[in-house]
C-alpha atoms as a PDB file:
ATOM      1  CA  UNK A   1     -73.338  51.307 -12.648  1.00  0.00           C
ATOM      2  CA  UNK A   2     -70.016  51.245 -14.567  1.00  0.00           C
ATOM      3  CA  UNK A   3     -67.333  49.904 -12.217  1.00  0.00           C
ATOM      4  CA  UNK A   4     -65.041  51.940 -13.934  1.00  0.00           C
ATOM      5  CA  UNK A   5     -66.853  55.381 -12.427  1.00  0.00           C
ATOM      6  CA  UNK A   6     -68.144  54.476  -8.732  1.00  0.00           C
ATOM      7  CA  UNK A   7     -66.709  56.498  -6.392  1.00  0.00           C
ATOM      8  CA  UNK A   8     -65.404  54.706  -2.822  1.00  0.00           C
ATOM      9  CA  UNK A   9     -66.349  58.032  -1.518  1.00  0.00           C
ATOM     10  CA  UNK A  10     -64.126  61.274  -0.669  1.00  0.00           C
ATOM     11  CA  UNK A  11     -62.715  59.408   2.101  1.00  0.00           C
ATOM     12  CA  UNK A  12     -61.272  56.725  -0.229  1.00  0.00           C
ATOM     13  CA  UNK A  13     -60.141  58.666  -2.728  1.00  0.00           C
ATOM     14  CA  UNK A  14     -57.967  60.252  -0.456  1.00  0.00           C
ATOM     15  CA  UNK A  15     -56.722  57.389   0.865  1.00  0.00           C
ATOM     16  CA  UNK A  16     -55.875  56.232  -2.452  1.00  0.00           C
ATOM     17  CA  UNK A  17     -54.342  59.475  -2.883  1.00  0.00           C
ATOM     18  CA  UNK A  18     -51.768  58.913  -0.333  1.00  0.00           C
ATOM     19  CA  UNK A  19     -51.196  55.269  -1.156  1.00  0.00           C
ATOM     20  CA  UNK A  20     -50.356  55.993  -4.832  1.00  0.00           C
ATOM     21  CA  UNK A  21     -47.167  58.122  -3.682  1.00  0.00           C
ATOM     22  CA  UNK A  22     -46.237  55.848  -1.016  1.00  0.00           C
ATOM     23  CA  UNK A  23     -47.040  51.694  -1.791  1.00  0.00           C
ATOM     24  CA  UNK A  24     -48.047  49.472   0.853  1.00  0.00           C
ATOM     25  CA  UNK A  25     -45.190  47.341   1.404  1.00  0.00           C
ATOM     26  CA  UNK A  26     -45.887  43.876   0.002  1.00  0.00           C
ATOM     27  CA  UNK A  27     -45.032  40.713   2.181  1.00  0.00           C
ATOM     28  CA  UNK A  28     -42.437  38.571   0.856  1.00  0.00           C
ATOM     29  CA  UNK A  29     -43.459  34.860  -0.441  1.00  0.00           C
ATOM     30  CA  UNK A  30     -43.246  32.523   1.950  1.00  0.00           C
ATOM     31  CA  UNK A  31     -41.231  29.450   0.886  1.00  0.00           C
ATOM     32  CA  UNK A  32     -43.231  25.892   0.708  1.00  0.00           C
ATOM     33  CA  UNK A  33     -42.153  23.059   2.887  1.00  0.00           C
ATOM     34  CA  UNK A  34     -40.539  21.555  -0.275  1.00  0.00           C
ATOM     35  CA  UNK A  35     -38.317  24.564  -0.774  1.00  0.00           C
ATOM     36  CA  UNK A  36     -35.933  23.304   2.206  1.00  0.00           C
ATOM     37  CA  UNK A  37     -33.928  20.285   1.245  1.00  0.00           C
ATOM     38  CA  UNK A  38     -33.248  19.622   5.009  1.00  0.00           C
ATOM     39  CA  UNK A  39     -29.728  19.748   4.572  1.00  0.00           C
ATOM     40  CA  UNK A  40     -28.921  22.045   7.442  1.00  0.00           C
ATOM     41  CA  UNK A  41     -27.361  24.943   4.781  1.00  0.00           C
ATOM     42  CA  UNK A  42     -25.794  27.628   6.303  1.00  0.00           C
ATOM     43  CA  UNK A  43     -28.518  29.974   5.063  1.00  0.00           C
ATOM     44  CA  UNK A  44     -31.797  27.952   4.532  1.00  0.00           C
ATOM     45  CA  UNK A  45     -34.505  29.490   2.284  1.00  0.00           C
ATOM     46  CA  UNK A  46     -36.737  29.657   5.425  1.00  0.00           C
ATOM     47  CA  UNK A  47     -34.447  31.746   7.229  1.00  0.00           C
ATOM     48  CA  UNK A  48     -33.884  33.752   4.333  1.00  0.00           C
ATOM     49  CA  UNK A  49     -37.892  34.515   4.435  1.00  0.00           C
ATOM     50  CA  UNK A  50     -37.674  34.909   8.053  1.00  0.00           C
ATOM     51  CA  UNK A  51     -35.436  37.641   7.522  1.00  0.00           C
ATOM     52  CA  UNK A  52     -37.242  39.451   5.020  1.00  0.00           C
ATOM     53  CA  UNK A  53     -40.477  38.906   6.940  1.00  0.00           C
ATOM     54  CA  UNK A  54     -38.879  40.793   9.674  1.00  0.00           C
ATOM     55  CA  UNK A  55     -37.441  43.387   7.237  1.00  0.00           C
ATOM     56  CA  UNK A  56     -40.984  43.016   5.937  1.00  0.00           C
ATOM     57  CA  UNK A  57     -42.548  43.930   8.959  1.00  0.00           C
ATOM     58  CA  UNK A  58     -40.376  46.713  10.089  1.00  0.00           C
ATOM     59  CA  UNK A  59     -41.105  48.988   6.664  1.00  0.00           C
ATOM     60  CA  UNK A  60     -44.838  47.596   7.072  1.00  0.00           C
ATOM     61  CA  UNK A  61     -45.039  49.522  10.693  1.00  0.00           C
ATOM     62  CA  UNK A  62     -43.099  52.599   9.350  1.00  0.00           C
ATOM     63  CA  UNK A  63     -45.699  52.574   6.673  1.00  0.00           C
ATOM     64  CA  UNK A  64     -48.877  53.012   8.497  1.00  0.00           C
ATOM     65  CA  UNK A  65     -46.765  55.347  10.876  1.00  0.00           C
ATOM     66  CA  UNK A  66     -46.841  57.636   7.873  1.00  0.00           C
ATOM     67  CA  UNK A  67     -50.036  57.173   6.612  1.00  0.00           C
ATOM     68  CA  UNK A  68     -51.330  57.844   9.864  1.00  0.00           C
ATOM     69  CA  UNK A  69     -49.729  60.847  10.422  1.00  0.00           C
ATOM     70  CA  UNK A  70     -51.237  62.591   7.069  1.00  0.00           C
ATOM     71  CA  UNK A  71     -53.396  65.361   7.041  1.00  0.00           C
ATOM     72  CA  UNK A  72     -56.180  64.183   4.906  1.00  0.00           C
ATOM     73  CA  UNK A  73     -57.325  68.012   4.888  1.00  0.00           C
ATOM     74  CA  UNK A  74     -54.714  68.393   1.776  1.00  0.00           C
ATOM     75  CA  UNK A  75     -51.121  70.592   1.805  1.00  0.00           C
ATOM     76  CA  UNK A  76     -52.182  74.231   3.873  1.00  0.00           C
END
């Protein structure tokens, strides 16, 4: 089979479907240990990913809040 034609099923495509209009949020990169300089900055890269892993998280939930509450029958 041509990859480029199997189907993931009805299912799937609708998932896809809803996806496409509305992107999984993507997590942010978390910093390597090398990243911090140990310095004690005021903001230190791995707070700066802790925030945006919370801010991260928070549009992650809202997310699958909304893809969970679409009718996968299609508009009425």
């Amino acid at each position: 089979m041509n990859g480029e034609f199997d189907s993931p099923g009805l299912e799937g495509r609708r998932g896809a479907d809803r996806t496409a209009t509305d992107p999984k949020p993507q997590p942010p990169e978390k910093p390597l240990p090398m990243d911090c300089c140990g310095s004690g900055c005021p903001v230190c890269v791995m707070d700066a990913y802790d925030d945006a892993l919370a801010t991260y998280r928070e549009a992650l939930a809202a997310w699958e809040q909304r893809q969970s509450g679409r009718d996968c029958s299609g508009p009425d």
